[in-house]
C-alpha atoms as a PDB file:
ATOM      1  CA  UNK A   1       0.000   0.000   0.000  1.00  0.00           C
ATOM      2  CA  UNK A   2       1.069   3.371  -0.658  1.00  0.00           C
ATOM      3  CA  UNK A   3       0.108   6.497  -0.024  1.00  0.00           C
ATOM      4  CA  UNK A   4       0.455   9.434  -2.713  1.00  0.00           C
ATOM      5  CA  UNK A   5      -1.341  12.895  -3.155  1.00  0.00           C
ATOM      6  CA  UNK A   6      -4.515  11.589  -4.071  1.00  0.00           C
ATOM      7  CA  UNK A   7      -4.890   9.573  -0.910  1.00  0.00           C
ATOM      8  CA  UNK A   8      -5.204   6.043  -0.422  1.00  0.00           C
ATOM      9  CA  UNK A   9      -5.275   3.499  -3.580  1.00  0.00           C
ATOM     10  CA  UNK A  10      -6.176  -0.141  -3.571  1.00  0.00           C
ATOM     11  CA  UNK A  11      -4.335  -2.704  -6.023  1.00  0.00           C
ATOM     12  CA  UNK A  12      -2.707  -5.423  -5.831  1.00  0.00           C
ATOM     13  CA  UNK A  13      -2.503  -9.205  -7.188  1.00  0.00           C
ATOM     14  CA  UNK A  14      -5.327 -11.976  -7.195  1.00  0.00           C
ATOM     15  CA  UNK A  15      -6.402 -12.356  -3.213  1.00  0.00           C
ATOM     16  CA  UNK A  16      -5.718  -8.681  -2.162  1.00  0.00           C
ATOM     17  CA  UNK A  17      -9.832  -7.222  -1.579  1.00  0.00           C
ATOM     18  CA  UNK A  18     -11.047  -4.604  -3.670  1.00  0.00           C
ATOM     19  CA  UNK A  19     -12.692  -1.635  -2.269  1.00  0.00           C
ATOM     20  CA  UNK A  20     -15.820  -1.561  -1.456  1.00  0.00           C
ATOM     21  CA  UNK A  21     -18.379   0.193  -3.624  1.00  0.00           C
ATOM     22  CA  UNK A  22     -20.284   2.621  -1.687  1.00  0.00           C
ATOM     23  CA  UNK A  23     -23.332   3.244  -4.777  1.00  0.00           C
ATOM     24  CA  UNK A  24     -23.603  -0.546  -4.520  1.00  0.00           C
ATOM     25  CA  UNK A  25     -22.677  -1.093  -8.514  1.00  0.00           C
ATOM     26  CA  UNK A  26     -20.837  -4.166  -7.469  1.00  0.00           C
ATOM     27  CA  UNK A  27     -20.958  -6.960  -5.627  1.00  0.00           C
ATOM     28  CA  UNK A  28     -18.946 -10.319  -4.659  1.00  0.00           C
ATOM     29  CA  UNK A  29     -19.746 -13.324  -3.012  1.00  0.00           C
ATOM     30  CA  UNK A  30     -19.269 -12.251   0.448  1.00  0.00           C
ATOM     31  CA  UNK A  31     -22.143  -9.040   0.171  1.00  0.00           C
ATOM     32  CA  UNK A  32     -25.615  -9.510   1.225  1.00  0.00           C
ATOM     33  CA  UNK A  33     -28.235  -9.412  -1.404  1.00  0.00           C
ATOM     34  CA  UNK A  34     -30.195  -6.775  -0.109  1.00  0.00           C
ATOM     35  CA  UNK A  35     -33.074  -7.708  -2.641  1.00  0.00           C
ATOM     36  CA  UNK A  36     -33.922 -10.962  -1.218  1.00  0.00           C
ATOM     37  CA  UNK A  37     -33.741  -9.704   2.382  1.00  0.00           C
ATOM     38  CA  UNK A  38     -36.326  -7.368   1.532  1.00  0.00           C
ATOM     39  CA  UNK A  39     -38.519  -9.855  -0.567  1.00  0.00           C
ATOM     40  CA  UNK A  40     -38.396 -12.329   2.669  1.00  0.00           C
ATOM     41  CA  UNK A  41     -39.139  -9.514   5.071  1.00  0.00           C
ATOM     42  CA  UNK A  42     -41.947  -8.502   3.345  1.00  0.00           C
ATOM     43  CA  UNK A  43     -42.905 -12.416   3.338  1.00  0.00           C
ATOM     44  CA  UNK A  44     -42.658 -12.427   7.329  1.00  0.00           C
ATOM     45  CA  UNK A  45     -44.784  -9.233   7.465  1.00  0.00           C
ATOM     46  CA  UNK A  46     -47.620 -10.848   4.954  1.00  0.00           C
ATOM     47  CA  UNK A  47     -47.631 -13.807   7.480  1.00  0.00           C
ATOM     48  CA  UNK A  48     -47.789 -11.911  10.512  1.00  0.00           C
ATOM     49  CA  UNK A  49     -50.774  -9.896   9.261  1.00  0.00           C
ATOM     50  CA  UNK A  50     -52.654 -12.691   7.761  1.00  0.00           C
ATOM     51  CA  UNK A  51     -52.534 -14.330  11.103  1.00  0.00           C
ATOM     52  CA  UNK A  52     -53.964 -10.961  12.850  1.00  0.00           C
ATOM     53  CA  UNK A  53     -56.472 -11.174  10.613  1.00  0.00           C
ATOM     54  CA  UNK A  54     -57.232 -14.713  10.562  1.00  0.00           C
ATOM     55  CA  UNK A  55     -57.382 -14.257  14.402  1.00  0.00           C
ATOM     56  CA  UNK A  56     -59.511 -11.783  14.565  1.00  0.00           C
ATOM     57  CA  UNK A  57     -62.142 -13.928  12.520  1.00  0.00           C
ATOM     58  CA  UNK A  58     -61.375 -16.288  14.638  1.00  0.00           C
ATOM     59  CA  UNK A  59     -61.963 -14.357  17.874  1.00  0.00           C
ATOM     60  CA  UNK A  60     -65.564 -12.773  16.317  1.00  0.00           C
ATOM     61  CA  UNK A  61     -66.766 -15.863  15.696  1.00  0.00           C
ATOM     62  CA  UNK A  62     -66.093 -17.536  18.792  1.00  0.00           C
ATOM     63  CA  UNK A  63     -67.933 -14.261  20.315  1.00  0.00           C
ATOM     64  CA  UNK A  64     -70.528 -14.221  18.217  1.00  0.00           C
ATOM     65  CA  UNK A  65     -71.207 -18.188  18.978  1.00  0.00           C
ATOM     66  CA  UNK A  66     -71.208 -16.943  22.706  1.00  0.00           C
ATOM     67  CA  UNK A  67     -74.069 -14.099  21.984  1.00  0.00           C
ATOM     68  CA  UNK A  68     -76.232 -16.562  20.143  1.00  0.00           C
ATOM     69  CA  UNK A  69     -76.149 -19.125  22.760  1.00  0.00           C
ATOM     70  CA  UNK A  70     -77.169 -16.489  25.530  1.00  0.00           C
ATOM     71  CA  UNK A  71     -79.696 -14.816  23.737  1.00  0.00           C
ATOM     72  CA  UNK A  72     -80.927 -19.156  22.690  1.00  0.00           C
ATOM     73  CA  UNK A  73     -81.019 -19.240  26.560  1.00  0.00           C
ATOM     74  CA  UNK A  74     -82.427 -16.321  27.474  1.00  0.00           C
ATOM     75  CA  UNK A  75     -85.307 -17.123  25.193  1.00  0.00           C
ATOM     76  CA  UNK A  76     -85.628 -20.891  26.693  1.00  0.00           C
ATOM     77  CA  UNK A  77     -85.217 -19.036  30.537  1.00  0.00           C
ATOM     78  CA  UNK A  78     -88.508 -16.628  29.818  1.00  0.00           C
ATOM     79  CA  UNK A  79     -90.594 -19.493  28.048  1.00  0.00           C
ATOM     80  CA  UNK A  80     -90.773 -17.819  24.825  1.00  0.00           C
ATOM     81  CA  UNK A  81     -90.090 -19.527  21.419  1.00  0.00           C
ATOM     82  CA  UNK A  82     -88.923 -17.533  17.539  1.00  0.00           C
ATOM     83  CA  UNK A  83     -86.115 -16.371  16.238  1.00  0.00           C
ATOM     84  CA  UNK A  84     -82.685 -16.180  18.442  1.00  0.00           C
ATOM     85  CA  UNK A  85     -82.769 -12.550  18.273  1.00  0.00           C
ATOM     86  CA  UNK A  86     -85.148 -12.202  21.181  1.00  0.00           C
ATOM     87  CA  UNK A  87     -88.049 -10.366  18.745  1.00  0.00           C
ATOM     88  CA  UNK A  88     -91.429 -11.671  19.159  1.00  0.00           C
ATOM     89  CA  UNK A  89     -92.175 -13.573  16.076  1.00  0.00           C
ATOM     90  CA  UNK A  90     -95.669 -13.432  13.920  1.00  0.00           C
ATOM     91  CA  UNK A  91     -97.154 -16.781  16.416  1.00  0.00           C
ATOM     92  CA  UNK A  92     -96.252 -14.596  19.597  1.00  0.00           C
ATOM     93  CA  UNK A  93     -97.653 -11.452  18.653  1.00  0.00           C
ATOM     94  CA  UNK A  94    -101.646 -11.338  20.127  1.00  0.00           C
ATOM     95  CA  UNK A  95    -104.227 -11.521  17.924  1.00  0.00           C
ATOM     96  CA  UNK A  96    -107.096  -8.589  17.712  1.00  0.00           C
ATOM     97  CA  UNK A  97    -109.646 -11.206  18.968  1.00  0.00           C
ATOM     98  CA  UNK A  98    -107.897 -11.983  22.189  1.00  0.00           C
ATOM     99  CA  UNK A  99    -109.060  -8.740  23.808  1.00  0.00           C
ATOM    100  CA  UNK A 100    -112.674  -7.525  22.160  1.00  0.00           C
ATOM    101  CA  UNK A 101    -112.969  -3.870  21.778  1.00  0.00           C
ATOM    102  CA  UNK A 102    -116.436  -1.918  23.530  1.00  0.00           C
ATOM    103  CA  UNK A 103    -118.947  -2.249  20.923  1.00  0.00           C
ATOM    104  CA  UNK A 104    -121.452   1.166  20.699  1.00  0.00           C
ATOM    105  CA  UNK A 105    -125.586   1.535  19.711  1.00  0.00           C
ATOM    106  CA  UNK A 106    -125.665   3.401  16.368  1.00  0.00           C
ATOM    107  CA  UNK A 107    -128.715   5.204  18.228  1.00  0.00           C
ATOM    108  CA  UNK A 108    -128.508   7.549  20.293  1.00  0.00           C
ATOM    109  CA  UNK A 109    -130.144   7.362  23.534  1.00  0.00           C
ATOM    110  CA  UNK A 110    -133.484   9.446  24.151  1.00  0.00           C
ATOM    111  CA  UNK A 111    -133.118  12.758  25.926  1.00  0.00           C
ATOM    112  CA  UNK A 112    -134.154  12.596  29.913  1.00  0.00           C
ATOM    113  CA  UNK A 113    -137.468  13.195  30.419  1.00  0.00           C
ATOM    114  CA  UNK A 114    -138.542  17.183  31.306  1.00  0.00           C
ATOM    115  CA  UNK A 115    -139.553  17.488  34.760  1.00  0.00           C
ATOM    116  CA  UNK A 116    -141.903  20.386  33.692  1.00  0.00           C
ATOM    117  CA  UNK A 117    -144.009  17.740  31.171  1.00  0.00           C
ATOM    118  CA  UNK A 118    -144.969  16.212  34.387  1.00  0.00           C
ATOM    119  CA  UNK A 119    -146.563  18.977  36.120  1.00  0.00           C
ATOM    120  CA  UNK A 120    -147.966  20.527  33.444  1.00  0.00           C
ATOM    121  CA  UNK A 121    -150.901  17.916  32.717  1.00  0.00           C
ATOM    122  CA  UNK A 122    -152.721  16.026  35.259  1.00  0.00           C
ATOM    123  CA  UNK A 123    -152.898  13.343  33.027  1.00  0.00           C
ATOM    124  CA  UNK A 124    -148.920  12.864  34.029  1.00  0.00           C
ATOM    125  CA  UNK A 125    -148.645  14.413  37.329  1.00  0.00           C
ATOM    126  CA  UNK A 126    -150.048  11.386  39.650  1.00  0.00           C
ATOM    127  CA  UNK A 127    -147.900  11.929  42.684  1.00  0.00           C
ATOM    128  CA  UNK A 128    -149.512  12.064  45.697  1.00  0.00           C
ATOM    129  CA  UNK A 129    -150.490  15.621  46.741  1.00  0.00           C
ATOM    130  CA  UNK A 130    -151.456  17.747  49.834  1.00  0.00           C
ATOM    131  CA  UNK A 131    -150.523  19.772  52.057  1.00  0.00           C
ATOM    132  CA  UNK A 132    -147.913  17.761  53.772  1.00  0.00           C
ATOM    133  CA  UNK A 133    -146.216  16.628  50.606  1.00  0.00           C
ATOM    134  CA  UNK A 134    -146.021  20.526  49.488  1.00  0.00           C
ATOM    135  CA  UNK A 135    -145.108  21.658  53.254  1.00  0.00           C
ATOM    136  CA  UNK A 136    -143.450  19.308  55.518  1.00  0.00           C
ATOM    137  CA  UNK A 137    -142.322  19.920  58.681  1.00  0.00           C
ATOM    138  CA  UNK A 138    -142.756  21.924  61.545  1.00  0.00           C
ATOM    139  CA  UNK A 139    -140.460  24.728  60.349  1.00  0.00           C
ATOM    140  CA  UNK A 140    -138.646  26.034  57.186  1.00  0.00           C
ATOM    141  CA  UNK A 141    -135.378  27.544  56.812  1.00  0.00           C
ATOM    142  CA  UNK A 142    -134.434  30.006  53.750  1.00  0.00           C
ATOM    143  CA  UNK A 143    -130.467  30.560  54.475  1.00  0.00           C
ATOM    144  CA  UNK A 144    -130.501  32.173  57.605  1.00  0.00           C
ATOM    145  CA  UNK A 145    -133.972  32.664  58.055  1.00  0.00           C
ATOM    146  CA  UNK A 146    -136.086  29.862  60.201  1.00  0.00           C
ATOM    147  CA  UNK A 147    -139.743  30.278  60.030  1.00  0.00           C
ATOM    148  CA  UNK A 148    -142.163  28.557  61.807  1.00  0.00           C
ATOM    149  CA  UNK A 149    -145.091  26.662  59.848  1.00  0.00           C
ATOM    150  CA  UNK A 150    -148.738  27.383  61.469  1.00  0.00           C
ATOM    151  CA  UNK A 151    -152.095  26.079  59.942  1.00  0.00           C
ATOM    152  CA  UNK A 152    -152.667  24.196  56.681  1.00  0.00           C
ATOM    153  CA  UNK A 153    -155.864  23.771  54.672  1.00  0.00           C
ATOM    154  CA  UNK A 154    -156.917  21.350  51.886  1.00  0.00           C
ATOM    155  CA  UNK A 155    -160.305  22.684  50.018  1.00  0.00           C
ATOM    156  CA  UNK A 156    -161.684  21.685  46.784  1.00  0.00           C
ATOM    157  CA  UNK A 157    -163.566  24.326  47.488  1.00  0.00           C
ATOM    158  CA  UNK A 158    -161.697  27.475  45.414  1.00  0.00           C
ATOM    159  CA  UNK A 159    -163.250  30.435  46.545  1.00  0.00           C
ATOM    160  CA  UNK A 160    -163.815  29.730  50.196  1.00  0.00           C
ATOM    161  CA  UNK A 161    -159.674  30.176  49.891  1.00  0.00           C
ATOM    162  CA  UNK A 162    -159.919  33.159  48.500  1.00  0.00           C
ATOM    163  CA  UNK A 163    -161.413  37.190  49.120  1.00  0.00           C
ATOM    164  CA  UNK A 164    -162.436  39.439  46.217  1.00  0.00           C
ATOM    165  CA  UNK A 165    -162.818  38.304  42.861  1.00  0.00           C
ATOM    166  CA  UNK A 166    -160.090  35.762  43.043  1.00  0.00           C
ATOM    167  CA  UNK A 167    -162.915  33.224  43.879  1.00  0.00           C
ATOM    168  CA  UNK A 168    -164.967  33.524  40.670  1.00  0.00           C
ATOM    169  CA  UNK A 169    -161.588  33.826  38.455  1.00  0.00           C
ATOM    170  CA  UNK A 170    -160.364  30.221  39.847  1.00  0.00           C
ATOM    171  CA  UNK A 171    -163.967  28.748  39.319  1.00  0.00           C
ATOM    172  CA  UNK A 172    -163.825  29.670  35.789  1.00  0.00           C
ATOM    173  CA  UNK A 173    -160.903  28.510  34.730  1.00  0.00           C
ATOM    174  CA  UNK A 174    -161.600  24.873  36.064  1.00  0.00           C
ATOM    175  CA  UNK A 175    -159.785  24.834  39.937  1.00  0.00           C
ATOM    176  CA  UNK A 176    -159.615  21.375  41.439  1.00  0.00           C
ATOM    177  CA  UNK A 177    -158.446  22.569  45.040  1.00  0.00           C
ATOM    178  CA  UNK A 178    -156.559  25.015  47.025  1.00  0.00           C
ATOM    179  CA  UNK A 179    -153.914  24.113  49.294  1.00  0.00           C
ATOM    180  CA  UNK A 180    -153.231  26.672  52.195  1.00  0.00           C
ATOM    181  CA  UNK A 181    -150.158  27.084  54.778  1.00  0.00           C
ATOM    182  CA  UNK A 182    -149.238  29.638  56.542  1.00  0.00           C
ATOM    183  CA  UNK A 183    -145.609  30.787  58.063  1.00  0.00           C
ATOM    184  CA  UNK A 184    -144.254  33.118  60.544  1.00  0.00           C
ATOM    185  CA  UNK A 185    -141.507  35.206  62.163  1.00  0.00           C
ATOM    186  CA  UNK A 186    -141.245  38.160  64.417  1.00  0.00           C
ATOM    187  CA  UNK A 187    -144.629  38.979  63.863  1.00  0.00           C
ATOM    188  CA  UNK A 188    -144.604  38.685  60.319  1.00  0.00           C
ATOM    189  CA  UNK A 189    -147.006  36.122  58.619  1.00  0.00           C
ATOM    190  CA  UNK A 190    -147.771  34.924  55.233  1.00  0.00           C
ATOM    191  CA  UNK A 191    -150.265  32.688  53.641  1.00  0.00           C
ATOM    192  CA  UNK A 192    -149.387  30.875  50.517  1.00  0.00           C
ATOM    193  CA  UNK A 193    -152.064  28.877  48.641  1.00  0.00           C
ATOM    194  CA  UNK A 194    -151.955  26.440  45.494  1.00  0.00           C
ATOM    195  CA  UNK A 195    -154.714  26.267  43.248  1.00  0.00           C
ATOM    196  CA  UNK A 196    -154.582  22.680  41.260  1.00  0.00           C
ATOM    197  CA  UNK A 197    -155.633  23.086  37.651  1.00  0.00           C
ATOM    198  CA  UNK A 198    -155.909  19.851  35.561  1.00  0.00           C
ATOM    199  CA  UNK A 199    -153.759  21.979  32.554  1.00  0.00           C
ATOM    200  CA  UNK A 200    -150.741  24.347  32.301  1.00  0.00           C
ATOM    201  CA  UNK A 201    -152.811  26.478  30.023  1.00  0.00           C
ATOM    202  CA  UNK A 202    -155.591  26.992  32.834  1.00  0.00           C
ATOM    203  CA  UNK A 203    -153.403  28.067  35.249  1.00  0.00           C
ATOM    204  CA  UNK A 204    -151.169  30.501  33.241  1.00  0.00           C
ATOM    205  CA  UNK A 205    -154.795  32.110  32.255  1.00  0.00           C
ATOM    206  CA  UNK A 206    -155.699  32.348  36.420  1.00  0.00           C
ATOM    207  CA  UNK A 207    -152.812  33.819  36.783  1.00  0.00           C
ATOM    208  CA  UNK A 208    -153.006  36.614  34.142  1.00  0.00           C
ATOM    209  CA  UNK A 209    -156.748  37.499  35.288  1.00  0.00           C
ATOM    210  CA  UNK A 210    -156.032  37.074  39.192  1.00  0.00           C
ATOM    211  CA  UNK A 211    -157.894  39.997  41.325  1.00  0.00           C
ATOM    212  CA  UNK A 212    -158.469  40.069  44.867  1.00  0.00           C
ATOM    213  CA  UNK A 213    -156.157  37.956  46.769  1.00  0.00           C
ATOM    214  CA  UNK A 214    -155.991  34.907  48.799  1.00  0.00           C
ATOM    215  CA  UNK A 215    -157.861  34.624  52.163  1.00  0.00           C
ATOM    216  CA  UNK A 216    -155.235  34.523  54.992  1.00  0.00           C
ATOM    217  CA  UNK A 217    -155.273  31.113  57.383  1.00  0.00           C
ATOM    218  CA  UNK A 218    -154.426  31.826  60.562  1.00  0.00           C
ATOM    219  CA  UNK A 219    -154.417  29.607  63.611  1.00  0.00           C
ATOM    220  CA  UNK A 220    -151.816  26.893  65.048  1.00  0.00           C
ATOM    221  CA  UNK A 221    -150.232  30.032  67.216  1.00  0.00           C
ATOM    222  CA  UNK A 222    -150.777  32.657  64.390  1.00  0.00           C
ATOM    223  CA  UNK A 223    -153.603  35.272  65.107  1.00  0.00           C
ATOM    224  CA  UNK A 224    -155.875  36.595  62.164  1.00  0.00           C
ATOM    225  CA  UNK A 225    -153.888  39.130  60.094  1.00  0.00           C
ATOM    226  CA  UNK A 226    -154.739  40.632  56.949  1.00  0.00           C
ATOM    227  CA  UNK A 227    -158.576  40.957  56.992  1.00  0.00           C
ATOM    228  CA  UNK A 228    -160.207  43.923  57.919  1.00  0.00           C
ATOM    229  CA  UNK A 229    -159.093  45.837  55.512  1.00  0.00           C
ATOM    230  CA  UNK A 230    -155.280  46.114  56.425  1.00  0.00           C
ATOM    231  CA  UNK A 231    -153.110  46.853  53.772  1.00  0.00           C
ATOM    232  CA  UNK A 232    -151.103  43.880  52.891  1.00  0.00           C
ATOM    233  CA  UNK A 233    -148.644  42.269  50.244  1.00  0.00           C
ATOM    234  CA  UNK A 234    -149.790  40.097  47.856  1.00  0.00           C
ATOM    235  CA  UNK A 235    -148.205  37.675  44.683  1.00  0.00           C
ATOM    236  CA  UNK A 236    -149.289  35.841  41.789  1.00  0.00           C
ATOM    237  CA  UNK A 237    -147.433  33.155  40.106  1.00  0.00           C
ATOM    238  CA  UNK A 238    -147.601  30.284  38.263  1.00  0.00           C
ATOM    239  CA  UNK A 239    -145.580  27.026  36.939  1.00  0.00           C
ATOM    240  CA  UNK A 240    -146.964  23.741  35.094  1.00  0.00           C
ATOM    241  CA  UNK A 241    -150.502  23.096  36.217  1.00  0.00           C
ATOM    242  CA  UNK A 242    -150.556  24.696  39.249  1.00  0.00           C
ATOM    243  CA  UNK A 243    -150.831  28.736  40.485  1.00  0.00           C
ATOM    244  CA  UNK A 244    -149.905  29.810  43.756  1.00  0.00           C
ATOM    245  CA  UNK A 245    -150.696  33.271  45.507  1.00  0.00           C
ATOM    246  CA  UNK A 246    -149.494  34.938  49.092  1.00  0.00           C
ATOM    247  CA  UNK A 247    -150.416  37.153  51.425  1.00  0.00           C
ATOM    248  CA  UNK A 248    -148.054  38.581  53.588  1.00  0.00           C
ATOM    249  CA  UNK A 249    -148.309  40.887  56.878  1.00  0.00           C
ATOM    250  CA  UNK A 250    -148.067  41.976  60.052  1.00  0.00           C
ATOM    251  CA  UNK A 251    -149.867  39.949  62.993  1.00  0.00           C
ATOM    252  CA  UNK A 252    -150.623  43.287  64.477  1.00  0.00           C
ATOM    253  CA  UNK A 253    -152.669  44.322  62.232  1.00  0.00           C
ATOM    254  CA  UNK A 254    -150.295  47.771  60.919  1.00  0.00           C
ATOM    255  CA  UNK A 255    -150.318  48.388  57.537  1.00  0.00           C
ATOM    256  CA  UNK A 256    -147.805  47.074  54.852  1.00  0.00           C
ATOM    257  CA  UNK A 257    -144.857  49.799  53.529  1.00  0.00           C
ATOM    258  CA  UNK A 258    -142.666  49.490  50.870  1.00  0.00           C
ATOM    259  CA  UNK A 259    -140.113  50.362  53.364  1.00  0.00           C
ATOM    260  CA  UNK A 260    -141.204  47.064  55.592  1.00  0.00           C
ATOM    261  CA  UNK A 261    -138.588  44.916  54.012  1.00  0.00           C
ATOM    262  CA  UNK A 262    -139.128  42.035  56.883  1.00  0.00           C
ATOM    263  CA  UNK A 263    -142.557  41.359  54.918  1.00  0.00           C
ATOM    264  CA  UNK A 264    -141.449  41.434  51.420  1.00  0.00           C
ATOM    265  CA  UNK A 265    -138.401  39.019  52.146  1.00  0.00           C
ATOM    266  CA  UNK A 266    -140.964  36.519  53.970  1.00  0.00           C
ATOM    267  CA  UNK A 267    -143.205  37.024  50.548  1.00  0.00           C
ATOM    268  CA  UNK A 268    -140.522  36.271  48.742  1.00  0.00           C
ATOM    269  CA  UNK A 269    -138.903  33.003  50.752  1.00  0.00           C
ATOM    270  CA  UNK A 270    -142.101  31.390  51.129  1.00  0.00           C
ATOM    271  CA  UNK A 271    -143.611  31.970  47.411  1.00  0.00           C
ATOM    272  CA  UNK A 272    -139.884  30.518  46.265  1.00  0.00           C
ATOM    273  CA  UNK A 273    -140.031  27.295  48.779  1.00  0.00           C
ATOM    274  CA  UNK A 274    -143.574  26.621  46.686  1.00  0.00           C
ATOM    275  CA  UNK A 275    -141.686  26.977  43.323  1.00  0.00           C
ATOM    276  CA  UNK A 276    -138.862  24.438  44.312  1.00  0.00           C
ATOM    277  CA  UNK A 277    -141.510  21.724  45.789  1.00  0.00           C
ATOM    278  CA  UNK A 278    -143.410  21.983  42.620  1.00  0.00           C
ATOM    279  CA  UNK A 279    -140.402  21.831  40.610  1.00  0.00           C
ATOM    280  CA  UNK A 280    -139.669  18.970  42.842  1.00  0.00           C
ATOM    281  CA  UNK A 281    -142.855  16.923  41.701  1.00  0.00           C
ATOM    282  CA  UNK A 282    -142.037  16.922  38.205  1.00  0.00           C
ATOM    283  CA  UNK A 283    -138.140  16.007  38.769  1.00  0.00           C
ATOM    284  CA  UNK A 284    -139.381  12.768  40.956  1.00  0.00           C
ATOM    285  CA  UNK A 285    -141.468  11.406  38.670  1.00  0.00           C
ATOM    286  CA  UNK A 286    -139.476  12.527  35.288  1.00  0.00           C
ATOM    287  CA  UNK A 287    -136.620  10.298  37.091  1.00  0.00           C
ATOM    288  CA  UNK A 288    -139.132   7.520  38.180  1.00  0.00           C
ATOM    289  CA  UNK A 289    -140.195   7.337  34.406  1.00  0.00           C
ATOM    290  CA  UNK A 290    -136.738   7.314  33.304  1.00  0.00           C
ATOM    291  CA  UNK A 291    -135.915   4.490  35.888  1.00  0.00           C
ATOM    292  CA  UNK A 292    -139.075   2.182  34.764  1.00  0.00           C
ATOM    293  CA  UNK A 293    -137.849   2.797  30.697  1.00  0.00           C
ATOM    294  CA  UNK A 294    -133.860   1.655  31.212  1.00  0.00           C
END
């Protein structure tokens, strides 16, 4: 070996080595062929990831063969046959049949009878009637007010009931009866009376040609008040078949004010008790007629 300017040089005779070749244009026996290194790591690397692969099959099968046979069991646990999946199938499912639905009239059911129909015709009002049915009791109480009840009358006699020309206009429209109570409180007193018509029609006429007034009842603790030609309240109604009057005073005898609201309020409770009891007729036997027809 030698050294000159240049540098280093390599020669020699058969069995000196030449230099190597660092661009890799040459090659001898004892250099690795860097070709088929590559070709059989790339072999090694195909393997390793087909078995990966080929493992993770493997793996999801093996679970999936696990989920099957739970949800199998599951299904055999709760009794229920089908498909492994755990949805009901079309033999599970209920039919429309097991469970009939409410079946409806194509009629419609008749209106409830009108409770004024049955007071307005004695052809339908058959209820028993007096003067206890229309005022029971000993007493009545209007809110805060508590009268006390005195005499009653029954008369199918109309104008003994009555004073003036009342009499005559309840004769001639066809009156049945009068029923009479009277009610008091702190020497206040009214008389109400019912005149009993066999039509709605004959009553609504009494009532629009009323004159005169009713006859006051007294008795049963009540002394005789409006006669005598005392000024007094009187009032004319009627509803259905039937017409009802008071006449309302003092039990002293005095005169009747606008100002004596103590007279007017009595008036008024007792003339609106007789309205509800008659209303009361009709209602019972409009329900009793709808009971009997069900």
């Amino acid at each position: 070996m030698s050294f000159g300017q240049g540098g280093p040089s390599w020669g020699g005779p058969e069995g000196q080595q030449n230099p190597q070749d660092p661009y890799g244009t040459q090659s001898s026996g004892d250099t690795p062929d860097w070709a088929a290194l590559a070709d059989a790591s790339a072999a090694r690397a195909r393997r390793k990831r087909w078995l990966y692969i080929g493992g993770g099959v493997l793996a999801t099968a093996v679970v999936g063969a696990i989920v099957a046979t739970a949800v199998v069991t599951t299904n055999k646990n709760n009794g229920t046959t089908g498909s492994t999946t755990g949805l009901p199938t079309a033999e599970t499912l209920p039919t429309e049949s097991a469970q009939p639905g409410p079946s409806f009239s194509s009629q419609a059911p008749p209106p409830p009878p009108n409770p004024r129909d049955f007071i307005s015709s004695a052809t339908k009002d058959t209820a028993p009637l007096s003067a206890d049915t229309l005022y029971p009791g000993k007493r009545l109480t209007m809110g805060d007010r508590v009268y006390a009840k005195g005499a009653t009358n029954r008369t199918t006699s109309c104008s003994a009931a009555t004073q003036g020309a009342l009499g005559s206009v309840l004769a001639n429209n066809g009156c049945d009866q009068v029923i009479r109570a009277t009610y008091s409180k702190a020497g206040v007193a009214v008389t109400v009376g019912v005149a009993v018509f066999d039509t709605a029609a004959q009553a609504e006429k009494a009532k629009e040609q009323a004159s005169g007034g009713l006859a006051s009842l007294p008795g049963a603790g009540v002394p005789t008040f409006c006669r005598g030609g005392s000024i007094c309240r009187k009032t004319t109604n009627a509803y259905g078949r039937y017409a009802y009057f008071t006449v309302s005073g003092f039990t002293s005898g005095k005169n009747v004010t606008t100002s004596d609201k103590d007279v007017y309020t009595t008036g008024d409770d007792i003339a609106e008790f007789t309205f509800r009891q008659i209303h009361q007729r009709g209602r019972a036997q409009a329900s009793a007629a709808a009971t009997a027809g069900q």
